[in-house]
Protein backbone atom coordinates (compact mmCIF):
# COMPACT_ATOMS: atom_id res chain seq x y z
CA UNK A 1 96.97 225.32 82.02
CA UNK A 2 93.94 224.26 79.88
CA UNK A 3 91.08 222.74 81.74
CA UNK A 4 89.49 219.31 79.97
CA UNK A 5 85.93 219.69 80.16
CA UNK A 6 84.41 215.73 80.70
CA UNK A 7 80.77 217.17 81.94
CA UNK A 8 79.12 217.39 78.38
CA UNK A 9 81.10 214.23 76.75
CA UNK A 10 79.95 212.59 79.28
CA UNK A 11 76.91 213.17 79.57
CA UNK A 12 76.18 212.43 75.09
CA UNK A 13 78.15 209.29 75.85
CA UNK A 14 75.60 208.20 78.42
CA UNK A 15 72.85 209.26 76.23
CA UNK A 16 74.41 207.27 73.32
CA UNK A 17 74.60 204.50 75.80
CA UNK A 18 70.91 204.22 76.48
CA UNK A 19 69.89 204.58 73.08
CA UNK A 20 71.77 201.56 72.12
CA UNK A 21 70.84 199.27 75.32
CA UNK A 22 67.72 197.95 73.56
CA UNK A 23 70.44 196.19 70.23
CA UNK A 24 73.07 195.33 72.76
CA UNK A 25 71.66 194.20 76.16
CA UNK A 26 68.45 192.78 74.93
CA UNK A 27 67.09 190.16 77.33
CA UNK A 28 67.54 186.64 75.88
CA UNK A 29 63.71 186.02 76.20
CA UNK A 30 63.14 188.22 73.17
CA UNK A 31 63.93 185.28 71.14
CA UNK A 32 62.15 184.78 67.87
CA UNK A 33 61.10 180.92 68.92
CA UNK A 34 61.98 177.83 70.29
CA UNK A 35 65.64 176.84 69.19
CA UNK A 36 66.49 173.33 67.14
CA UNK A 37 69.34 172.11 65.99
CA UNK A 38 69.03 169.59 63.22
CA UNK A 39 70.82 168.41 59.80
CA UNK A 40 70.72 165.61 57.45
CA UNK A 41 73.88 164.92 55.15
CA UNK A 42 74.14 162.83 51.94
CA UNK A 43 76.71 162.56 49.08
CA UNK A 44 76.42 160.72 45.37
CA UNK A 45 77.48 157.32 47.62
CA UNK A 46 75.02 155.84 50.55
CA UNK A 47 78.76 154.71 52.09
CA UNK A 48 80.82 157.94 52.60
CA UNK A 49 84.67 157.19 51.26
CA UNK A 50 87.81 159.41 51.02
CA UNK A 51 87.35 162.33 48.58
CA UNK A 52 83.45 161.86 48.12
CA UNK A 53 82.01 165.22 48.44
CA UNK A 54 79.32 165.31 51.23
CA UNK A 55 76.32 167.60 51.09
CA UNK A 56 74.89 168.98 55.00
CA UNK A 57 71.43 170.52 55.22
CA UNK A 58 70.29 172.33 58.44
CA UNK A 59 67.13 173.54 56.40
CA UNK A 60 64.71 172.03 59.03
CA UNK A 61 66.22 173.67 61.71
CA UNK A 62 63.76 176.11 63.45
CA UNK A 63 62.62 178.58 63.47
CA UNK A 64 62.34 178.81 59.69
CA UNK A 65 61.86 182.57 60.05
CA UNK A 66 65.05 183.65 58.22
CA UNK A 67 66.18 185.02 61.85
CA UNK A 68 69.33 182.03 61.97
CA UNK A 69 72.95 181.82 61.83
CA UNK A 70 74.55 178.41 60.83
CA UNK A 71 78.38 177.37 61.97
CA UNK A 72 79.66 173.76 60.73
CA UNK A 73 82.39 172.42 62.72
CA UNK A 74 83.25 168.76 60.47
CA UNK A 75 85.88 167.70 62.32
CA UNK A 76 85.28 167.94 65.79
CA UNK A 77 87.73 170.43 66.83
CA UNK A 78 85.59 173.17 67.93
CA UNK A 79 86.56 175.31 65.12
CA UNK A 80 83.99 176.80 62.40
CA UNK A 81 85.14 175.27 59.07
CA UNK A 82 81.83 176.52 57.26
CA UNK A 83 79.01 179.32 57.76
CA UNK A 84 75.40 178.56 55.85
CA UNK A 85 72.26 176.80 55.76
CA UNK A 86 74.07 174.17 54.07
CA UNK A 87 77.52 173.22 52.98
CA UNK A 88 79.57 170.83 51.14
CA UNK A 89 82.60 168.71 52.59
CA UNK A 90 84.95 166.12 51.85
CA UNK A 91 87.52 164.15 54.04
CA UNK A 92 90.80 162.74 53.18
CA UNK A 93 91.08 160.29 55.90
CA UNK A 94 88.93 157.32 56.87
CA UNK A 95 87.52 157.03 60.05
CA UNK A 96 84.26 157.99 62.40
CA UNK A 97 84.50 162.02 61.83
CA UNK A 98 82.29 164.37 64.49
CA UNK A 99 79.88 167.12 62.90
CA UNK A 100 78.58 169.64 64.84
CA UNK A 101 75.92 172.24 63.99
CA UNK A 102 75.59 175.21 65.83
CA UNK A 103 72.61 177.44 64.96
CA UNK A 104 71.67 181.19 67.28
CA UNK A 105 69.08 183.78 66.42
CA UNK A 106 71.27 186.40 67.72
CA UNK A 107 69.74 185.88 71.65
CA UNK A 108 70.65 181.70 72.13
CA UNK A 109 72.28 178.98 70.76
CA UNK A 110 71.59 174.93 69.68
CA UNK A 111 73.13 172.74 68.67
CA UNK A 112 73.33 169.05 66.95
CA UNK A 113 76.11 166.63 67.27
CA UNK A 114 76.41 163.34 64.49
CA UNK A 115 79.07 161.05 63.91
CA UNK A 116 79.42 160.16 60.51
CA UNK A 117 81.75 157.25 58.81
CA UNK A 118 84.33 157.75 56.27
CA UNK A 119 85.33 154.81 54.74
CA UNK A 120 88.65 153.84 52.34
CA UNK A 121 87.58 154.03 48.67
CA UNK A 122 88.14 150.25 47.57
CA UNK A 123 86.06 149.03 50.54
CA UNK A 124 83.18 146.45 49.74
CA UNK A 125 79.60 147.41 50.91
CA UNK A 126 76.95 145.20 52.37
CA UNK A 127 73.48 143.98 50.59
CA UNK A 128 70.95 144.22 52.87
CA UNK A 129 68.13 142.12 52.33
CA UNK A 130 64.57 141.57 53.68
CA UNK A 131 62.92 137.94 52.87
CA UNK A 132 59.74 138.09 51.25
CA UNK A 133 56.95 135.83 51.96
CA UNK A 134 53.22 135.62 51.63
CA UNK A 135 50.22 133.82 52.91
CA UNK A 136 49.40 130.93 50.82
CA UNK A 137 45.64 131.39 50.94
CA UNK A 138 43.51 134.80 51.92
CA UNK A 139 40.72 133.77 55.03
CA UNK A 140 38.16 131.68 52.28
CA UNK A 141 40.49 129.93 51.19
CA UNK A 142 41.58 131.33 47.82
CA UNK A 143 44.90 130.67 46.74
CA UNK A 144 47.35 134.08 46.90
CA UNK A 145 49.88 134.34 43.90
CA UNK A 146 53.49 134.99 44.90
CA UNK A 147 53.89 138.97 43.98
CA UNK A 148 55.77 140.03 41.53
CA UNK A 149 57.91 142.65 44.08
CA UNK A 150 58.98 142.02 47.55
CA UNK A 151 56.71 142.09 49.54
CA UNK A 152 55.08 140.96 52.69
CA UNK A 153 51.25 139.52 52.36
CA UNK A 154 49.45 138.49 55.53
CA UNK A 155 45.49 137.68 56.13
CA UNK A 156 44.10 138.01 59.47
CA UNK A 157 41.37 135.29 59.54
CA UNK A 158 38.81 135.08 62.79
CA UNK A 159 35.76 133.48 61.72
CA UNK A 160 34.38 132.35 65.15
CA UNK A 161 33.56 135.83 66.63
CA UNK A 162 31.07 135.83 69.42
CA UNK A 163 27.98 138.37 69.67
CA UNK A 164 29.81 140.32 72.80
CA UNK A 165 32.66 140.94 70.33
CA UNK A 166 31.38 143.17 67.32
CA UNK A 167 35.15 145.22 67.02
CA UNK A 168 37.47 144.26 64.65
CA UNK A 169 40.25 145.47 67.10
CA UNK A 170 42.61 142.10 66.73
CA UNK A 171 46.24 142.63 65.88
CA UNK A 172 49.42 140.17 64.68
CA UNK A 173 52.84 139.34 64.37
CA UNK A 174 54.98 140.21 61.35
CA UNK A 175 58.43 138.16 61.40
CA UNK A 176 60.83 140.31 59.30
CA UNK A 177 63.57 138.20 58.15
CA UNK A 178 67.24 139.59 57.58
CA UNK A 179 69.09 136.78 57.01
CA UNK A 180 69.76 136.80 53.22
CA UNK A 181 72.08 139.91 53.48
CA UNK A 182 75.40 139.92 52.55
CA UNK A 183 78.67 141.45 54.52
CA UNK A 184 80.26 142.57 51.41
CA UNK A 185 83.25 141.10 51.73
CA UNK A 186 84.09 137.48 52.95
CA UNK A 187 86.32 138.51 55.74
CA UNK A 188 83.50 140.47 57.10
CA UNK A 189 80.65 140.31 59.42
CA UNK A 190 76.87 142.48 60.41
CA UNK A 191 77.41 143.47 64.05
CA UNK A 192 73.82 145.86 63.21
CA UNK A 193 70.95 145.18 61.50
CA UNK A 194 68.20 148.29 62.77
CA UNK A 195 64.96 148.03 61.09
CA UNK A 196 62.61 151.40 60.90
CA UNK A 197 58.77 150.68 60.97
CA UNK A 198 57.62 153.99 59.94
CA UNK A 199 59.35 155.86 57.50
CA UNK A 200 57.39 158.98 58.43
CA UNK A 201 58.42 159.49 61.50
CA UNK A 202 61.78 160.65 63.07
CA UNK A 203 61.29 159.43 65.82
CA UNK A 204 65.29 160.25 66.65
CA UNK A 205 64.89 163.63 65.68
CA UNK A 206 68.13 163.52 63.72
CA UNK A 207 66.71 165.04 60.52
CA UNK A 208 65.96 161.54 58.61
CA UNK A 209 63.03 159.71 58.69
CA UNK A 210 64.46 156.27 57.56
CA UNK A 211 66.93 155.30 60.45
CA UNK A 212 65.35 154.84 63.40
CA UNK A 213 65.87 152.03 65.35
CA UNK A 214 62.26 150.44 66.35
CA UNK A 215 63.75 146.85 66.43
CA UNK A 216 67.49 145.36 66.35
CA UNK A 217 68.42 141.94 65.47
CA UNK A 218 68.90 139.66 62.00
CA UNK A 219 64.92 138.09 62.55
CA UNK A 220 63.03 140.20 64.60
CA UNK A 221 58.98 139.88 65.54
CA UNK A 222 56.73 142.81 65.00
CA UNK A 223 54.12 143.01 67.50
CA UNK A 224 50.67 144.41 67.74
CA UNK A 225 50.25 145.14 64.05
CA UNK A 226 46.98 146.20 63.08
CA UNK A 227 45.28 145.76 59.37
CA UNK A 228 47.10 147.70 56.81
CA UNK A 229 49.92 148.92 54.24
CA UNK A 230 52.87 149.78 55.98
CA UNK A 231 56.48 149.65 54.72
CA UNK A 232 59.55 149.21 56.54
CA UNK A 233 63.05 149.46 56.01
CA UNK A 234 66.49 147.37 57.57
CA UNK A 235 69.72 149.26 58.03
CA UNK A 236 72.72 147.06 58.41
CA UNK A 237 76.32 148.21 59.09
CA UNK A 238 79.47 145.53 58.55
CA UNK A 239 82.31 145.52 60.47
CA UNK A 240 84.15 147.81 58.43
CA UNK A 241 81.51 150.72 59.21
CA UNK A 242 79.79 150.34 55.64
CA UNK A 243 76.35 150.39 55.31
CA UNK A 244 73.09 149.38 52.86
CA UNK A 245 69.31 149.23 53.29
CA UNK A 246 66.35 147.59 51.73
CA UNK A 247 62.77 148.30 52.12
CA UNK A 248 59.72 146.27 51.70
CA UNK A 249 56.10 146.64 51.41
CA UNK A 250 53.90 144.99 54.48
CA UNK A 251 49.92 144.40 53.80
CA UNK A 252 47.74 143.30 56.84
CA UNK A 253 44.59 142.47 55.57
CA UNK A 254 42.00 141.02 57.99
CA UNK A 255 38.26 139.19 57.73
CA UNK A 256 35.83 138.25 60.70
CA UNK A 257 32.56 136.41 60.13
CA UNK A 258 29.39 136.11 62.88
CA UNK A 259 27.51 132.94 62.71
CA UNK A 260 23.68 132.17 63.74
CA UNK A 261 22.51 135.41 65.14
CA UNK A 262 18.85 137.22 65.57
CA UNK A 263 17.81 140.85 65.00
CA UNK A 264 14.99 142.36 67.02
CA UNK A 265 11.42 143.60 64.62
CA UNK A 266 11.76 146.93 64.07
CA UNK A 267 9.39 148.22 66.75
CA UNK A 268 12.04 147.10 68.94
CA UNK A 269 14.98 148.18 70.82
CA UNK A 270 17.39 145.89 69.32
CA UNK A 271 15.82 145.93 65.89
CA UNK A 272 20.05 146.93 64.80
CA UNK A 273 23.08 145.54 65.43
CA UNK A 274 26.98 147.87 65.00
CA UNK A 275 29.82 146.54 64.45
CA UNK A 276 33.16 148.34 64.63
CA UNK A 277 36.36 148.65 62.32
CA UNK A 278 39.25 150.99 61.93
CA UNK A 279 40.05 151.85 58.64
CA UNK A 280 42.64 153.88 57.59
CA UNK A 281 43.11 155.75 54.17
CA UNK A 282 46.73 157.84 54.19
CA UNK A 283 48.70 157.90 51.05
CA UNK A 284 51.14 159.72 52.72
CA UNK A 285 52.24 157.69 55.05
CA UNK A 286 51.66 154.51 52.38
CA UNK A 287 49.10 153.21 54.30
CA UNK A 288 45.76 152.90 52.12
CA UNK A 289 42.91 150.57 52.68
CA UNK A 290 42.02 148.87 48.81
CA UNK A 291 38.48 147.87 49.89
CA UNK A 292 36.21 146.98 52.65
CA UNK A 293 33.50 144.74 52.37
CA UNK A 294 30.57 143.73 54.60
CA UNK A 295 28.87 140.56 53.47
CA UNK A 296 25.31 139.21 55.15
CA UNK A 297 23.50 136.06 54.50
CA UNK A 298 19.77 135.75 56.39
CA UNK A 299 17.47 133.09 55.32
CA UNK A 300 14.35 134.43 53.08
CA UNK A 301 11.80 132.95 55.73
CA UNK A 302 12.44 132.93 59.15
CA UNK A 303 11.32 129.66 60.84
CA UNK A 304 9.23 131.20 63.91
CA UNK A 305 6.84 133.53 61.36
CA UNK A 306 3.72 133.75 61.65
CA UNK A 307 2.14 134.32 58.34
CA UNK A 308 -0.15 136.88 59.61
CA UNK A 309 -0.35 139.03 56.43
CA UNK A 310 0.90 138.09 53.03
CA UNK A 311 4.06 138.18 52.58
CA UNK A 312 5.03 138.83 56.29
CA UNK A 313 7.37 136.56 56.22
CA UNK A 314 9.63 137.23 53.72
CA UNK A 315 12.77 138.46 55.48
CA UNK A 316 14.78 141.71 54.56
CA UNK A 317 17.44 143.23 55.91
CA UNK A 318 20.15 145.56 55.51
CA UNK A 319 23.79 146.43 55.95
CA UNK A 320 24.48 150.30 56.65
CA UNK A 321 27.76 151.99 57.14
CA UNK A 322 28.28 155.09 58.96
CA UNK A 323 31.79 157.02 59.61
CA UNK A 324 32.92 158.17 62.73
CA UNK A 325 31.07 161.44 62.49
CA UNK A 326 27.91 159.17 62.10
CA UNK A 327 27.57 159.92 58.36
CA UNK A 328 25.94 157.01 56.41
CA UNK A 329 28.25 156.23 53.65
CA UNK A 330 26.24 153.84 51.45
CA UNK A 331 23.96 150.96 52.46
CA UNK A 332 22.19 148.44 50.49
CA UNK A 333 18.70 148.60 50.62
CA UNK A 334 18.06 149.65 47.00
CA UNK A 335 19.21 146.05 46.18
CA UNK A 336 15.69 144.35 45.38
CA UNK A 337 14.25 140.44 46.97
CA UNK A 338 15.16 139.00 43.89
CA UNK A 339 18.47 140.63 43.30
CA UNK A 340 19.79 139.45 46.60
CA UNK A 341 21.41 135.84 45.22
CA UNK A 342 25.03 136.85 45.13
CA UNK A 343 26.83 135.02 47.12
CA UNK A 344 28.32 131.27 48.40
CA UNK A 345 25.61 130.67 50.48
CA UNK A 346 22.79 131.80 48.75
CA UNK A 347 19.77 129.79 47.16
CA UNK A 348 16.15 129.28 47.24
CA UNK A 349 16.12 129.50 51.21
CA UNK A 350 19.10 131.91 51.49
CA UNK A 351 19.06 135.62 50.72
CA UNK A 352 22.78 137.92 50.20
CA UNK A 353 24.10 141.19 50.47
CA UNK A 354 27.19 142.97 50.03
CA UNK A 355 28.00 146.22 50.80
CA UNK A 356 31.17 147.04 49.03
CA UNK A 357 33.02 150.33 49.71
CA UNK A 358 36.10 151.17 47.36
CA UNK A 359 39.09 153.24 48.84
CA UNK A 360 37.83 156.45 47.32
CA UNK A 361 35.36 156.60 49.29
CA UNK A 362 37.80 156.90 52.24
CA UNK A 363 39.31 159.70 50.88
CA UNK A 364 40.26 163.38 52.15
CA UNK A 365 36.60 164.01 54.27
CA UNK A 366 37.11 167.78 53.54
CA UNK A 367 35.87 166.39 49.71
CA UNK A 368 32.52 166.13 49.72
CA UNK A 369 32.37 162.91 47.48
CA UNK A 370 34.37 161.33 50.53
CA UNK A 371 33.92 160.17 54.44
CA UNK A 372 37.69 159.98 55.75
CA UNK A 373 38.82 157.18 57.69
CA UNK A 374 39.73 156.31 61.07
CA UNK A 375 36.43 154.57 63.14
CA UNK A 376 33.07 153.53 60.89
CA UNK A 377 30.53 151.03 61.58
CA UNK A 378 28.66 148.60 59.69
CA UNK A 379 25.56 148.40 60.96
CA UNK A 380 22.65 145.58 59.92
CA UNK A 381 19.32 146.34 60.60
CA UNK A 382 15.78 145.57 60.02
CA UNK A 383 14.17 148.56 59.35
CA UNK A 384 10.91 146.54 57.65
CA UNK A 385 9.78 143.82 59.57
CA UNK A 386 7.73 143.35 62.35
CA UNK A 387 9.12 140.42 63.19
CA UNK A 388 12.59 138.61 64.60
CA UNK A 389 14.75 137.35 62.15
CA UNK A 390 17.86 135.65 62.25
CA UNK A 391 21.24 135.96 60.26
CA UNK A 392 23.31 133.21 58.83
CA UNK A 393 26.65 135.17 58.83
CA UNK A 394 28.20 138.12 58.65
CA UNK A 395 31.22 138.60 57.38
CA UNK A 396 33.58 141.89 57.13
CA UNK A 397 36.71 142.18 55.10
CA UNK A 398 39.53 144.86 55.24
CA UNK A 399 41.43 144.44 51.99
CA UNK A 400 44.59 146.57 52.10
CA UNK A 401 46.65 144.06 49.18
């Protein structure tokens, strides 16, 4: 009888074996990165009915290294109806309908999970609507036109500040008002109306930017809002699962004056005075400061001078403004004695300066024509006089309308 001889076979299948271990038992740490599931859907309707056909995108799933595999289950039932980055669907049945991603790089697996609503083709959408409204007058007192969009136009005024409080760190409250929106159809309600505060952010980390829920409720109060452009957008749902937005543009602008005041000589320690403001400058995010103004009235002759030599007496000083890297941005002592007459309170005894600084200015601080945002100070100081002097006012503005 023949003999089988095993030893050699044996022996290349075991070699075979350990030259494959590295593809096929590779520990699961060798993954290429961190694993995230996430996909954003959208068809030719905002309100998802029978037959529309709906487009899924998993493009900001990561890692974007080319190393992922995509499986689309549309239905819920655990099966893969679709394989790709993205895909295309359509439903034939109304009702809330469970998508799941599932994305691996060969070593691990994630996953996202959304619930979307199909809705019968002759049903009625909502309207949302936001209510506009503005201030009737800006902090001096100048009448504000109604815009010509929505919008929402709001002037901080606080022209009592003390000396101990040179920040312009106030806030306010925006009311955002839903109540003009329609259900759609008369037999219908809004159970939801979500409103999203910044449409940069998602903040749900569901792949869209626009449908967070910061606040819930028909008239809701935004809190702690600082001076600036921001714009915000309602979702509402009505009973029947349909949905519709509308998004409006939000200005915060703010002004702060200082009243009867002295500044030190300059051979003093107090011969300058900062004061503080955040200014911001993104057009990304929509939020873009128009101008910023710093406005200082001192009289021309300070009433405890002592005429020692001639013209002694003859006040002068300046507003400077500085960035947060301490970079002087612009200032205005070029602007001659006799030049310095523009303004409400200026006359023979009164002297003015502004100190005007247009948004470019604000721009991208890698340019070297611009200072960036974020913290600057406007600084007045007496650089030229040996002598105290005292300020009428001093007023800052942060125009973002």
């Amino acid at each position: 009888m023949m003999k089988l001889q095993f030893g050699p076979v044996l022996m290349a299948f075991m070699m075979l074996l350990v030259g494959l271990s590295g593809c096929i038992f590779e520990d699961e740490n060798t993954s290429s990165g961190e694993l995230f599931a996430v996909f954003s859907f959208s068809s030719s309707n905002e309100n998802i009915r029978v037959g529309d056909s709906v487009s899924f995108d998993a493009s900001s799933s990561t890692p974007a290294d080319g190393s992922l595999t995509y499986r689309w289950d549309f239905d819920g039932d655990s099966s893969v109806d679709k394989t790709g980055k993205t895909a295309e669907w359509s439903y034939d049945s109304v009702g809330i309908k469970m998508v799941i991603l599932t994305i691996s790089d060969g070593f691990g697996t994630s996953e996202q999970v959304r619930n979307i609503t199909i809705v019968d083709a002759t049903a009625v959408a909502p309207v949302a609507e936001i209510t506009q409204y503005n201030d009737a007058e800006d902090c001096e007192d100048n009448e504000i036109d109604e815009p010509s969009t929505p919008k929402i136009v709001v002037w901080m005024c606080y022209y009592d500040k003390s000396q101990t409080d040179r920040d312009v760190s106030e806030t306010t409250t925006i009311s955002l008002d839903a109540s003009n929106s329609d259900a759609g159809d008369p037999n219908e309600y809004i159970p939801d109306y979500d409103w999203d505060l910044d449409l940069n952010v998602d903040a749900d980390n569901d792949g869209d930017a626009e449908n967070d829920v910061d606040l819930s409720g028909e008239s809701v109060n935004w809190n702690d809002v600082e001076p600036g452009e921001y714009e915000v957008k309602l979702n509402i749902v009505n009973s029947q699962g349909l949905v519709d937005s509308d998004t409006i543009k939000v200005y915060v602008s703010y002004a702060a004056k200082w009243s009867d005041f002295e500044i030190g000589s300059n051979t003093s320690d107090n011969n300058e005075l900062d004061f503080d403001v955040s200014i911001s400058y993104d057009k990304d995010s929509g939020n873009t400061i128009k101008i910023a103004v710093a406005e200082l009235t001192y009289p021309q002759q300070d009433d405890g001078c002592i005429n020692t030599f001639a013209n002694n007496c003859r006040a002068k000083l300046d507003v400077y403004s500085y960035n947060e890297d301490d970079d002087e941005a612009a200032n205005s002592s070029h602007i001659g004695l006799d030049q310095r007459d523009d303004g409400e309170d200026c006359d023979e005894a009164n002297d003015c300066v502004h100190l005007e600084l247009r948004s470019y200015i604000f721009g991208d601080a890698e340019n070297d024509n611009t200072y960036g945002d974020g913290d600057w100070t406007f600084k007045i100081e007496n650089r030229e006089r040996a002598n105290d002097l005292q300020v009428e006012s001093f007023i800052i503005r942060l125009v973002y309308v």
